[in-house]
Protein backbone atom coordinates (compact mmCIF):
# COMPACT_ATOMS: atom_id res chain seq x y z
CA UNK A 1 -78.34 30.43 -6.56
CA UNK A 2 -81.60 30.87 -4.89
CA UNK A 3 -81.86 30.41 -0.92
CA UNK A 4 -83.05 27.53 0.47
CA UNK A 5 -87.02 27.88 2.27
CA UNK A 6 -87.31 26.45 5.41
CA UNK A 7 -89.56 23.52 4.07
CA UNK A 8 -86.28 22.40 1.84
CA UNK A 9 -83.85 23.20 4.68
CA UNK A 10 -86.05 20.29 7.08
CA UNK A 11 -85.81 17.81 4.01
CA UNK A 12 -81.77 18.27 3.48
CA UNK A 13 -81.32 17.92 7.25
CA UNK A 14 -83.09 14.86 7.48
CA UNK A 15 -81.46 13.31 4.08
CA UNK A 16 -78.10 14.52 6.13
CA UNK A 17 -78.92 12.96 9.19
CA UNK A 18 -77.44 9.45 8.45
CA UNK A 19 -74.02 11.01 6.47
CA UNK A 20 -70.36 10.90 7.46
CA UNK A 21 -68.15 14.28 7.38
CA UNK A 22 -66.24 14.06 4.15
CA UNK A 23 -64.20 16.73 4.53
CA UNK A 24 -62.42 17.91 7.85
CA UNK A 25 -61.44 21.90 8.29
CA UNK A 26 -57.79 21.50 9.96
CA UNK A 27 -55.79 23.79 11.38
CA UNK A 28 -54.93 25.42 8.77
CA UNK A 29 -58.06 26.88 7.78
CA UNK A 30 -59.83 27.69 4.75
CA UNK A 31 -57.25 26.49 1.76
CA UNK A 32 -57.71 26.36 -1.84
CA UNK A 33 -57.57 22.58 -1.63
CA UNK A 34 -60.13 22.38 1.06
CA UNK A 35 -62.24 24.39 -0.88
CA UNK A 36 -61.26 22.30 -4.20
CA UNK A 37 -62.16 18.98 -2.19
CA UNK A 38 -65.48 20.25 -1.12
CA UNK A 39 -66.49 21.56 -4.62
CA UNK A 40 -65.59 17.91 -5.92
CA UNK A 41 -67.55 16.32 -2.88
CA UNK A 42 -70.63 18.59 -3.74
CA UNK A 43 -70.23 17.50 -7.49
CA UNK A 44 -70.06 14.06 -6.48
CA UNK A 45 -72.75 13.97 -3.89
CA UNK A 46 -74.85 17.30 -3.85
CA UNK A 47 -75.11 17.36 0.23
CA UNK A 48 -72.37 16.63 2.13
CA UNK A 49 -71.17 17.04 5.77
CA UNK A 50 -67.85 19.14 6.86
CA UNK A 51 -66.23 18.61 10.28
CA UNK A 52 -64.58 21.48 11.97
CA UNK A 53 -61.56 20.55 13.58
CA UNK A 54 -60.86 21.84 17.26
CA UNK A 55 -57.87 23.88 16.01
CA UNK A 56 -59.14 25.17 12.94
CA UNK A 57 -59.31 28.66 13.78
CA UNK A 58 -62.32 29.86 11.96
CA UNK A 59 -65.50 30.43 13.99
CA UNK A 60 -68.34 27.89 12.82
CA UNK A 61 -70.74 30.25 10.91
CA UNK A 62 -68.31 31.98 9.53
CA UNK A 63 -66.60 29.09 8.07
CA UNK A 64 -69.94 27.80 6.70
CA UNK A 65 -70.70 30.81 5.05
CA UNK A 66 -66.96 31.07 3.72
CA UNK A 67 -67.39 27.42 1.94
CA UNK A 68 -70.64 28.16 0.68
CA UNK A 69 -69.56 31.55 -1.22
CA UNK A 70 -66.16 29.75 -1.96
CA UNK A 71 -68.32 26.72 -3.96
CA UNK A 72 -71.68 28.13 -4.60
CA UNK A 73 -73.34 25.80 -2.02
CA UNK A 74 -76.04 26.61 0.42
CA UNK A 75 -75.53 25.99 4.03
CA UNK A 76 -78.45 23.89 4.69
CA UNK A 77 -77.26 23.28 8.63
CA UNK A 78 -74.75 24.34 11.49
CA UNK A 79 -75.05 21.87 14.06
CA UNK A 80 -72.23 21.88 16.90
CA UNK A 81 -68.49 21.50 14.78
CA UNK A 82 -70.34 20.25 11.56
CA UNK A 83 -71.76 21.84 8.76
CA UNK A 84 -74.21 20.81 5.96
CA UNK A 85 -73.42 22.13 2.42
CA UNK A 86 -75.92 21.34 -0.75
CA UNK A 87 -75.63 22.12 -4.49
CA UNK A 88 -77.44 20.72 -6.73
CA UNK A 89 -75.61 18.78 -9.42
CA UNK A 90 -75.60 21.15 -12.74
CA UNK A 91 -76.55 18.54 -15.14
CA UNK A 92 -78.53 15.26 -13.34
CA UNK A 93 -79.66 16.45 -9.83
CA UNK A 94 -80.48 13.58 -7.65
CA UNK A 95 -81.84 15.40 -4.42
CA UNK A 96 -85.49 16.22 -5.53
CA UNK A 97 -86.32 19.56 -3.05
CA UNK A 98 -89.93 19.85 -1.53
């Protein structure tokens, strides 16, 4: 996967601007299912939004790039306890990038 310019990174954060967290980091970390739930989230939607919960444990940029190794996504924003992930959809992608 390539990295994300700066000109794509502005046009993911504004498409992200107006979404929900879909999936919360607890305190139990970085599982296999949370990293199983945001794969299938990123399949279903491309960019999505992760909360990190106050007793996670993980520091924030850490856990961002953790997820986006773990599922091939590109961390397109760290913003106080949430994170922006995007992967485009293998087949039909439906976020055109600038």
């Amino acid at each position: 996967m390539t990295t994300l310019t700066g000109k794509q990174r502005r046009h993911l954060r504004a498409l992200g601007h107006a979404l929900r967290p879909v999936v919360q980091i607890g305190k139990e970390g970085v599982t296999e299912s949370l990293v199983d739930a945001i794969d299938r989230a990123l399949l279903d939607h491309e960019l999505i939004k992760v909360k990190i919960g106050e007793n996670a444990g993980i520091e924030r940029h850490d856990a961002a790039e953790l997820l986006a190794a773990r599922t091939g996504s590109e961390v397109a924003q760290v913003l106080g306890n949430v994170l922006l992930l995007y992967r485009a959809h293998p087949d039909q992608p439906a976020i055109e990038l600038p």
